[in-house]
Protein backbone atom coordinates (compact mmCIF):
# COMPACT_ATOMS: atom_id res chain seq x y z
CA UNK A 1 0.00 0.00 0.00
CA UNK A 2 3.02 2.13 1.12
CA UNK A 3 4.34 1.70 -2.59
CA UNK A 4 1.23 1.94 -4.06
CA UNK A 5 1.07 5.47 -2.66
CA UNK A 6 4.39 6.56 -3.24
CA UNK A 7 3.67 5.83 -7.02
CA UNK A 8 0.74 7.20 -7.34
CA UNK A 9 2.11 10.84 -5.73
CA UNK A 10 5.41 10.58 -8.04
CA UNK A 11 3.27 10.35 -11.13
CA UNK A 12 1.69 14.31 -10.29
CA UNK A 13 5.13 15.64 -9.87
CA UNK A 14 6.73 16.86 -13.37
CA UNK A 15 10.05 16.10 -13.53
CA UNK A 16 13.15 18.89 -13.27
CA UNK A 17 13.42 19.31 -17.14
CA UNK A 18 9.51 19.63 -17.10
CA UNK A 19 10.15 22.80 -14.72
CA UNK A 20 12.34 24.28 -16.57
CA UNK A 21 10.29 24.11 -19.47
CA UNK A 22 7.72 25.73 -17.73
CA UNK A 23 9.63 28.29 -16.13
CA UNK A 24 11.36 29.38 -19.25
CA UNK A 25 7.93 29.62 -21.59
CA UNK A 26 6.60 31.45 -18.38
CA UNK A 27 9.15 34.28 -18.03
CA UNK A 28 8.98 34.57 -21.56
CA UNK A 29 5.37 35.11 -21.23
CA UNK A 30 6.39 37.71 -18.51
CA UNK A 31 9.14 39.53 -20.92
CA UNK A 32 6.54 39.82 -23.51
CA UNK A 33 4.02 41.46 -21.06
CA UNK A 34 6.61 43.87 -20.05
CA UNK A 35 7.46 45.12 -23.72
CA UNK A 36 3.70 45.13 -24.35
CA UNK A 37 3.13 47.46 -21.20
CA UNK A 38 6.48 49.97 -23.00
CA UNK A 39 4.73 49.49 -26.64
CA UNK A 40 1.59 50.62 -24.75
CA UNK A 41 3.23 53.47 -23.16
CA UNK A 42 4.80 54.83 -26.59
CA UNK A 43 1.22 54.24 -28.60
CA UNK A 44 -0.24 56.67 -25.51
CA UNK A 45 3.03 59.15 -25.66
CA UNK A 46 2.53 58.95 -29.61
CA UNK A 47 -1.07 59.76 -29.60
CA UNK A 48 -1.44 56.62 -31.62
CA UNK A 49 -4.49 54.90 -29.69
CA UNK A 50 -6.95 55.57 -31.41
CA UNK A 51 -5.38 55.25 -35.14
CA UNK A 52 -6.98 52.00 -35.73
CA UNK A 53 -10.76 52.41 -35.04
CA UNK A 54 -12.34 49.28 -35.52
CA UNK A 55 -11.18 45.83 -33.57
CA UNK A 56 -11.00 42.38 -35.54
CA UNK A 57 -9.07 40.06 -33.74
CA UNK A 58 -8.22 37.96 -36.49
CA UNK A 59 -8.43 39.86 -39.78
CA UNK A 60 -6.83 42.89 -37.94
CA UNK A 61 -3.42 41.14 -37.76
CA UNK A 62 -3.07 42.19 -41.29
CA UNK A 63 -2.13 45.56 -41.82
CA UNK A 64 -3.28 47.92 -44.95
CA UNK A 65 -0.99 46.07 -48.04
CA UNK A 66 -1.80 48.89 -50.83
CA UNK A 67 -2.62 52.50 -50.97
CA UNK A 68 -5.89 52.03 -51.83
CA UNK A 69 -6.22 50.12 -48.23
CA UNK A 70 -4.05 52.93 -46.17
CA UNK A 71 -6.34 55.67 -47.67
CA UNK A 72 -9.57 53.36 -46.53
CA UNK A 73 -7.65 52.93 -43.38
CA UNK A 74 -7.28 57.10 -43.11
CA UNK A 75 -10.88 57.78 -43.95
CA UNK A 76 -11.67 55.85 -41.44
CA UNK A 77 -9.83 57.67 -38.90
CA UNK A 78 -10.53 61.10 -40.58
CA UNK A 79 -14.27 60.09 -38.93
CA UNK A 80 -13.42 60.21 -35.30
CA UNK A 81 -12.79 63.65 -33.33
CA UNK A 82 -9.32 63.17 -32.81
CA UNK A 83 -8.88 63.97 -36.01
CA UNK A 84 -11.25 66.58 -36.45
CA UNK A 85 -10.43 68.39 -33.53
CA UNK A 86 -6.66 68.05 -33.02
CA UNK A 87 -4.94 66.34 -36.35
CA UNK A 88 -6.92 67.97 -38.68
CA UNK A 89 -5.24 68.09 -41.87
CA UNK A 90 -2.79 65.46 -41.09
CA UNK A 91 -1.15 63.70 -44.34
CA UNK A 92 -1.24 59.84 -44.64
CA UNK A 93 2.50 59.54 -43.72
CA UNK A 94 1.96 61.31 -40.34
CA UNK A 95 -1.13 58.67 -40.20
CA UNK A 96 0.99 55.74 -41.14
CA UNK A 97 3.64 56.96 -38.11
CA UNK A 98 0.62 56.15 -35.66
CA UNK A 99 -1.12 53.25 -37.26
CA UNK A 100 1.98 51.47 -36.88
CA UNK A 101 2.14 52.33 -33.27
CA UNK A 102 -1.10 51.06 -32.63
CA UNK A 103 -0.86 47.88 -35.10
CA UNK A 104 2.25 47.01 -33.54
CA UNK A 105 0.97 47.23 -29.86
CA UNK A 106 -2.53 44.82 -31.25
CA UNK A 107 0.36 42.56 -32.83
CA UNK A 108 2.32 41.51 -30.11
CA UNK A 109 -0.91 41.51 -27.98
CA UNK A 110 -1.54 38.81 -30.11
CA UNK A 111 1.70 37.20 -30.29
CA UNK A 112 1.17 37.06 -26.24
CA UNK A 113 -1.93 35.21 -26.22
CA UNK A 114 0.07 32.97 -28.94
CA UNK A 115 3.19 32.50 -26.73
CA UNK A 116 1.00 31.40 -24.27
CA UNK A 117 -1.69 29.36 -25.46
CA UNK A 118 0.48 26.79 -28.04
CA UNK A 119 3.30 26.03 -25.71
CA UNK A 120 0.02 25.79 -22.73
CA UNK A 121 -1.41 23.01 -25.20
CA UNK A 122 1.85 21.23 -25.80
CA UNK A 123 2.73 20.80 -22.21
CA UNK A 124 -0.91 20.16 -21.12
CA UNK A 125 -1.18 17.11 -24.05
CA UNK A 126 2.58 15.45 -22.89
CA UNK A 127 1.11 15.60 -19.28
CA UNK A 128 4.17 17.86 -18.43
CA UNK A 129 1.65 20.34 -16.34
CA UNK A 130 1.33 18.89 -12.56
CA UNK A 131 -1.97 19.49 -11.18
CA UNK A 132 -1.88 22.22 -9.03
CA UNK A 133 -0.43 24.67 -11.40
CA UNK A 134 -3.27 24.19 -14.38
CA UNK A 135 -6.24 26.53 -12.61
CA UNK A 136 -2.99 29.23 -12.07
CA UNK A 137 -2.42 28.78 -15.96
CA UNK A 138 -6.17 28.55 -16.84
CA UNK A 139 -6.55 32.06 -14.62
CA UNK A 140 -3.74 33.58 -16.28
CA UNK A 141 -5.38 32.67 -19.77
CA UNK A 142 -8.69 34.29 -18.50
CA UNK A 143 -6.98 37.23 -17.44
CA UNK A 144 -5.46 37.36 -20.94
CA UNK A 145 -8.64 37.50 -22.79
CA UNK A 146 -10.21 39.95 -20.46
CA UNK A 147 -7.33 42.42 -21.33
CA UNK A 148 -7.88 42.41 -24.98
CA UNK A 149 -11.37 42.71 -24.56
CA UNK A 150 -11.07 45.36 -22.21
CA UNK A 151 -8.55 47.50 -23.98
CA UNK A 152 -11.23 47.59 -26.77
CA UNK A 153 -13.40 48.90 -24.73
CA UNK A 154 -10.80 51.62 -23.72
CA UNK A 155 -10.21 52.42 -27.73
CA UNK A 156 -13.88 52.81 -28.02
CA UNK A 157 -14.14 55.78 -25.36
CA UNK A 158 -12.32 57.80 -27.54
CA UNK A 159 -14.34 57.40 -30.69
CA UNK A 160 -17.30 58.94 -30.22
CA UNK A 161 -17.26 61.92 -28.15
CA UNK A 162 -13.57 62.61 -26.73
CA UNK A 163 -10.75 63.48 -28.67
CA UNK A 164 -8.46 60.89 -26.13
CA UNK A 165 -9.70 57.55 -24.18
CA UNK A 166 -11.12 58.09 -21.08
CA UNK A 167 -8.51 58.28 -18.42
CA UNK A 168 -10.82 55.57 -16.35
CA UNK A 169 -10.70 52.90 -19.07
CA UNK A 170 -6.96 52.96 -19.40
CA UNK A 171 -6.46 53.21 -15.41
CA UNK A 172 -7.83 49.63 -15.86
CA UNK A 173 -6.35 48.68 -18.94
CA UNK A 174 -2.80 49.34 -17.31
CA UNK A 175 -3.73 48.08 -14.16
CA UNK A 176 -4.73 45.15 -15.55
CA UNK A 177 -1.76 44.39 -17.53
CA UNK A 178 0.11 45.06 -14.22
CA UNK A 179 -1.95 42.19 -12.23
CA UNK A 180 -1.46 39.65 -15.31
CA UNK A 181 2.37 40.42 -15.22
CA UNK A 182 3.00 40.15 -11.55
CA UNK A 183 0.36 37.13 -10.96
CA UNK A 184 3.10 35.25 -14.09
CA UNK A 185 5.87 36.34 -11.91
CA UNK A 186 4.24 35.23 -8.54
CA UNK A 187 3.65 32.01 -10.18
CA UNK A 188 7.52 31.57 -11.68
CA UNK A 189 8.86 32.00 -7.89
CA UNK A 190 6.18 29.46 -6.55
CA UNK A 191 7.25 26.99 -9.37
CA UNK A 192 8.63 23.79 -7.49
CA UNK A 193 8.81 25.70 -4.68
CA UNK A 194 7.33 23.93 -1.90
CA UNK A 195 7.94 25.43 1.64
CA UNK A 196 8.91 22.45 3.97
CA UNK A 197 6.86 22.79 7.21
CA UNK A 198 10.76 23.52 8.93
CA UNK A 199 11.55 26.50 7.09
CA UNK A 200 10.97 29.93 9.32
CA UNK A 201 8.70 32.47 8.94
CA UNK A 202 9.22 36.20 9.24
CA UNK A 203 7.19 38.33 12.23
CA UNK A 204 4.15 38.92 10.77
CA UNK A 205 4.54 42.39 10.25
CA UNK A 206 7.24 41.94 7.80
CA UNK A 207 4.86 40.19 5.68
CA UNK A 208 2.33 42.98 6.58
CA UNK A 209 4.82 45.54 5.63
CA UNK A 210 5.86 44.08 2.39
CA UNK A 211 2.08 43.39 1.04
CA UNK A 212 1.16 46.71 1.63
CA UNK A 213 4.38 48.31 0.06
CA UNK A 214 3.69 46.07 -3.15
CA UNK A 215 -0.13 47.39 -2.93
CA UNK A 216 0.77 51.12 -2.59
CA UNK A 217 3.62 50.48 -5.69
CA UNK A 218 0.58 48.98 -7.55
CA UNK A 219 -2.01 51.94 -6.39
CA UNK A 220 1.27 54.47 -7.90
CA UNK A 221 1.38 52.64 -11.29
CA UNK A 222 -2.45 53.46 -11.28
CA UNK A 223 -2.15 56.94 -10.25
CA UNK A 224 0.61 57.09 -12.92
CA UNK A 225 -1.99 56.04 -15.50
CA UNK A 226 -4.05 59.13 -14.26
CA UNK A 227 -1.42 61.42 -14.80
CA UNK A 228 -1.00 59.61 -18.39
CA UNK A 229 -4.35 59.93 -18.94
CA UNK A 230 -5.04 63.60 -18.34
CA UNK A 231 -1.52 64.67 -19.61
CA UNK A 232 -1.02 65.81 -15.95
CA UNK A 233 2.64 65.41 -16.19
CA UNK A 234 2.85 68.34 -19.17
CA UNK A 235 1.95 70.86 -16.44
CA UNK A 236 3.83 72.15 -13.24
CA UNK A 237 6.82 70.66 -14.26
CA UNK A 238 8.64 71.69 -10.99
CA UNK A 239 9.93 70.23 -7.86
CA UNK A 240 9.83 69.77 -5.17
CA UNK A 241 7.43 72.60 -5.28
CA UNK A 242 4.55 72.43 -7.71
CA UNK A 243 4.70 76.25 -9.22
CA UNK A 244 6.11 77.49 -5.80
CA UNK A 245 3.66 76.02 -3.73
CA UNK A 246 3.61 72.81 -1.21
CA UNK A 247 -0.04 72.86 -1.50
CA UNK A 248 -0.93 74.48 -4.75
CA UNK A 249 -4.15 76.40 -5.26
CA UNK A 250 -6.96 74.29 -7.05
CA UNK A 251 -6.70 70.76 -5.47
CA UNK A 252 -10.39 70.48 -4.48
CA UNK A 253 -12.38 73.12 -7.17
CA UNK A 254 -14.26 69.96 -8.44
CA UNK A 255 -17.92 68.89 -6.95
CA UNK A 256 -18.40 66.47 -5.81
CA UNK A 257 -14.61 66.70 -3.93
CA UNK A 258 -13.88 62.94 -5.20
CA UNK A 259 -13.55 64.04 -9.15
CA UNK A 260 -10.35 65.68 -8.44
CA UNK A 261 -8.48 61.94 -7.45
CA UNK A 262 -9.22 61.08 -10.92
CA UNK A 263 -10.08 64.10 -13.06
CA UNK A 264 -8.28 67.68 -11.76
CA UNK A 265 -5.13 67.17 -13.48
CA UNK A 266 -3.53 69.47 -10.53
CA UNK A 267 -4.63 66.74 -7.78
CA UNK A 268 -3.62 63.85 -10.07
CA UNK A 269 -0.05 64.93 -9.77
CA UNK A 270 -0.23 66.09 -6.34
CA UNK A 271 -1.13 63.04 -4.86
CA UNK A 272 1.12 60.87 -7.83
CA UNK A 273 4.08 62.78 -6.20
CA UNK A 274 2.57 62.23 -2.41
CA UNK A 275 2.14 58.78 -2.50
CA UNK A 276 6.02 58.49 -4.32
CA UNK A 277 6.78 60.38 -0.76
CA UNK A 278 5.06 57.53 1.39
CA UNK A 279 6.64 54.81 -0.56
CA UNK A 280 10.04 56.08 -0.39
CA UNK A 281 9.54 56.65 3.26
CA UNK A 282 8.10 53.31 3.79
CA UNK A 283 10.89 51.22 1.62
CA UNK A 284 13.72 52.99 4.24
CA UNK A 285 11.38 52.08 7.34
CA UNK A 286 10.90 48.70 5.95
CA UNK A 287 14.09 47.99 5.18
CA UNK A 288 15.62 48.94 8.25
CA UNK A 289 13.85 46.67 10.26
CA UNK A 290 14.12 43.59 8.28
CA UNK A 291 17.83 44.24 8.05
CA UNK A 292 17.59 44.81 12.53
CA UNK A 293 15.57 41.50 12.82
CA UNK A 294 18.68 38.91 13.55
CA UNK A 295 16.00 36.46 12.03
CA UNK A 296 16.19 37.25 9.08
CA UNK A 297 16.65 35.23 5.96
CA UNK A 298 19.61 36.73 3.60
CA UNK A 299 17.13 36.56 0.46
CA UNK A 300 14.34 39.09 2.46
CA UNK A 301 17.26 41.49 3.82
CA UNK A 302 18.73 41.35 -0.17
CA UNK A 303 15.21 41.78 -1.53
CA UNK A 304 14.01 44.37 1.16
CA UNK A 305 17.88 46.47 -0.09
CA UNK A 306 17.01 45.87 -3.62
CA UNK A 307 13.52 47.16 -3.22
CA UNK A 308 14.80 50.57 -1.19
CA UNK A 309 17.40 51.09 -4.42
CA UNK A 310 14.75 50.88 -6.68
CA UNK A 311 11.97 53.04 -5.38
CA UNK A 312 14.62 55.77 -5.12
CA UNK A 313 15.77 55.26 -8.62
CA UNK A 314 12.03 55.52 -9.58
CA UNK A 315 11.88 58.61 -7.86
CA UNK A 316 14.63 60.31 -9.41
CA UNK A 317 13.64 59.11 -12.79
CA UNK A 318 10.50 60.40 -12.16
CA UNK A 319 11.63 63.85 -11.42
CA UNK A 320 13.67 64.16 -14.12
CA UNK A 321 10.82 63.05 -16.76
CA UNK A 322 8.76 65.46 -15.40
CA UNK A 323 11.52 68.51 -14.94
CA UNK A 324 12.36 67.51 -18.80
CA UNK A 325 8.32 67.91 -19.84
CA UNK A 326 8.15 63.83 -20.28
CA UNK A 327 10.29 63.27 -23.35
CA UNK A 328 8.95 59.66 -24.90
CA UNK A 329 12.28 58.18 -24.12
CA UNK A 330 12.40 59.07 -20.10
CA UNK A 331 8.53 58.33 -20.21
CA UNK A 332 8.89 55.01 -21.16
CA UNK A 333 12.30 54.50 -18.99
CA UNK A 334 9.95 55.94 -16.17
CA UNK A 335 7.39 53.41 -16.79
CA UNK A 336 9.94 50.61 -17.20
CA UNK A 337 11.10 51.66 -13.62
CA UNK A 338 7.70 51.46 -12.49
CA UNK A 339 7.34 48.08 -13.53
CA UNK A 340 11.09 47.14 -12.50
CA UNK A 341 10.44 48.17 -8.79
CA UNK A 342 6.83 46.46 -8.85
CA UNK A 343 8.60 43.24 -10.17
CA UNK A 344 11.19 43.65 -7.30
CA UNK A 345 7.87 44.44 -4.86
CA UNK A 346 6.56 40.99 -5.63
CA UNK A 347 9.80 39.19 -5.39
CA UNK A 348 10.02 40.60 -1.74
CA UNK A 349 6.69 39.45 -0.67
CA UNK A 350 7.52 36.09 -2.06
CA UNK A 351 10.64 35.96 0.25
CA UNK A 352 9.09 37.08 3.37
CA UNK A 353 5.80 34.77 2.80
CA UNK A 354 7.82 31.76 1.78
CA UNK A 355 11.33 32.11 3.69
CA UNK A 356 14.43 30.76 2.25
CA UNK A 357 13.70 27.79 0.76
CA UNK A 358 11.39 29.16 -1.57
CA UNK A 359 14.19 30.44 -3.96
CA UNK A 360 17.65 28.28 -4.86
């Protein structure tokens, strides 16, 4: 019976090569995520969203192939606001220059959900997959779809009445992309990874501390997506002092007071810089005691150190995109930082939840 048991339980547990399959095609699927959140950033810093104004998920993948089909492509456009209101007279080359933006950001959306899905069915048909990781990889294909669908529905804000998406719908088409990417990476650092029941666990205000630095470093990608949004960062480009004020006139002229988190670009920016305050505070506070707590484990202190760098890099980077009226390049280094420093956030929490043994 013994035997019979230990059998049975070996046959659910892929072997080593199997892992490292998985873990490879996974942090590919996690590299690919990050470019598409960059390609994202430049279609939104390009004022290329809303270039392509129809969504077919299949026949889109095919871009216009003669002129007749770019000047179809055009006159389509040449229907929406955007164009009426703020590129009016535009020539087809300047269109080209942001349909490619746009096509290229759809294409590798697609290339994504390809990188995932074929190498998913491979695996999953071998019997390489053990059991408890197939509803993580199911979720993460879910979450996938939802995305595409969802940054449709951003596109389509713009279309009709607004000459840009609504700030709202892109909030949560970033923010989304953000949870897919650092659920993937969550899931890489628990591959194989089983905590045995002697390994120690940190106070539990370390693990406190951690979760609710990686929230507030999730809530600031957000807020950056605001800012984004509303072209808040193109405005009181000073610091520290926002037009020679610590509390600039204008923060709460919106009724009901709420509309100003999300549409005064003035508060936008005040509390995008604010909260970058609290987390750089936080990261030093953090860090400090983790590295005071004799207990512990060398991967939390070198996470918790890694973390601190980071957040200040952010912060610097950040000041200088918006001192230098957010160039595209230190935008999109900006909002690689952001996702650098979240990636870092998540690696921490996985230390301090699962202890030492849960990385080699």
């Amino acid at each position: 019976m013994l035997h019979e048991a230990t059998t049975t339980n070996k046959t659910h547990l892929p072997s080593v090569g199997a892992m490292g399959v998985i873990r490879l095609w996974l942090l590919v699927v996690a590299a690919l995520i990050f470019i598409m959140v960059l390609v994202g950033g430049a279609t939104r810093l390009t004022d290329s969203g809303l270039s392509i104004t129809e969504w077919l998920p299949i026949l889109g993948a095919i871009p216009p192939l003669s002129e007749a089909d770019w000047q179809a492509a055009f006159a389509k456009y040449q229907q929406i606001p955007e164009y009426e209101r703020v590129n009016f007279g535009m020539s087809l080359t300047e269109f080209k220059f942001i349909y490619w933006w746009e096509w290229g950001h759809r294409l590798l959306g697609r290339l994504i959900g390809m990188a995932f899905l074929l190498p998913f069915l491979a695996l999953w048909l071998t019997g390489r997959i053990p059991r408890p990781l197939m509803p993580k990889l199911v979720v993460i294909f879910i979450l996938g779809g939802l995305q595409g669908l969802l940054g449709w529905y951003m596109v389509k804000s713009g279309l009709v009445d607004r000459v840009d998406v609504s700030q709202y719908r892109l909030a949560a088409h970033l923010g989304l992309a953000v949870l897919i990417y650092g659920y993937v990476l969550w899931v890489i650092l628990d591959l194989g990874r089983a905590r045995p029941e002697t390994s120690k666990a940190g106070p539990n205000w370390q693990a406190y501390s951690a979760l609710t630095l990686a929230g507030l470093i999730y809530g600031q990608i957000i807020l950056g997506a605001f800012v984004a949004g509303m072209r808040a960062g193109l405005a009181h480009n000073t610091w520290p002092l926002m037009d020679g004020q610590w509390l600039p006139e204008g923060l709460l002229v919106m009724t009901p007071w709420w509309r100003n988190l999300f549409e005064n670009a003035l508060t936008v920016q005040f509390d995008h810089r604010i909260l970058a305050y609290v987390i750089c505070a936080w990261v030093v506070v953090h860090g400090w005691r983790v590295w005071r707590l004799s207990q512990s484990e060398n991967l939390v202190r070198a996470s918790a150190l890694l973390l601190a760098l980071a957040a200040y890099f952010q912060a610097v980077l950040g000041i200088w995109t918006l001192l230098a009226h957010v160039p595209i390049g230190l935008g999109l280094l900006h909002q690689a930082g952001a996702l650098v420093l979240f990636s870092v956030a998540i690696w921490h929490v996985h230390a301090v939840l699962k202890g030492r043994h849960a990385l080699p």
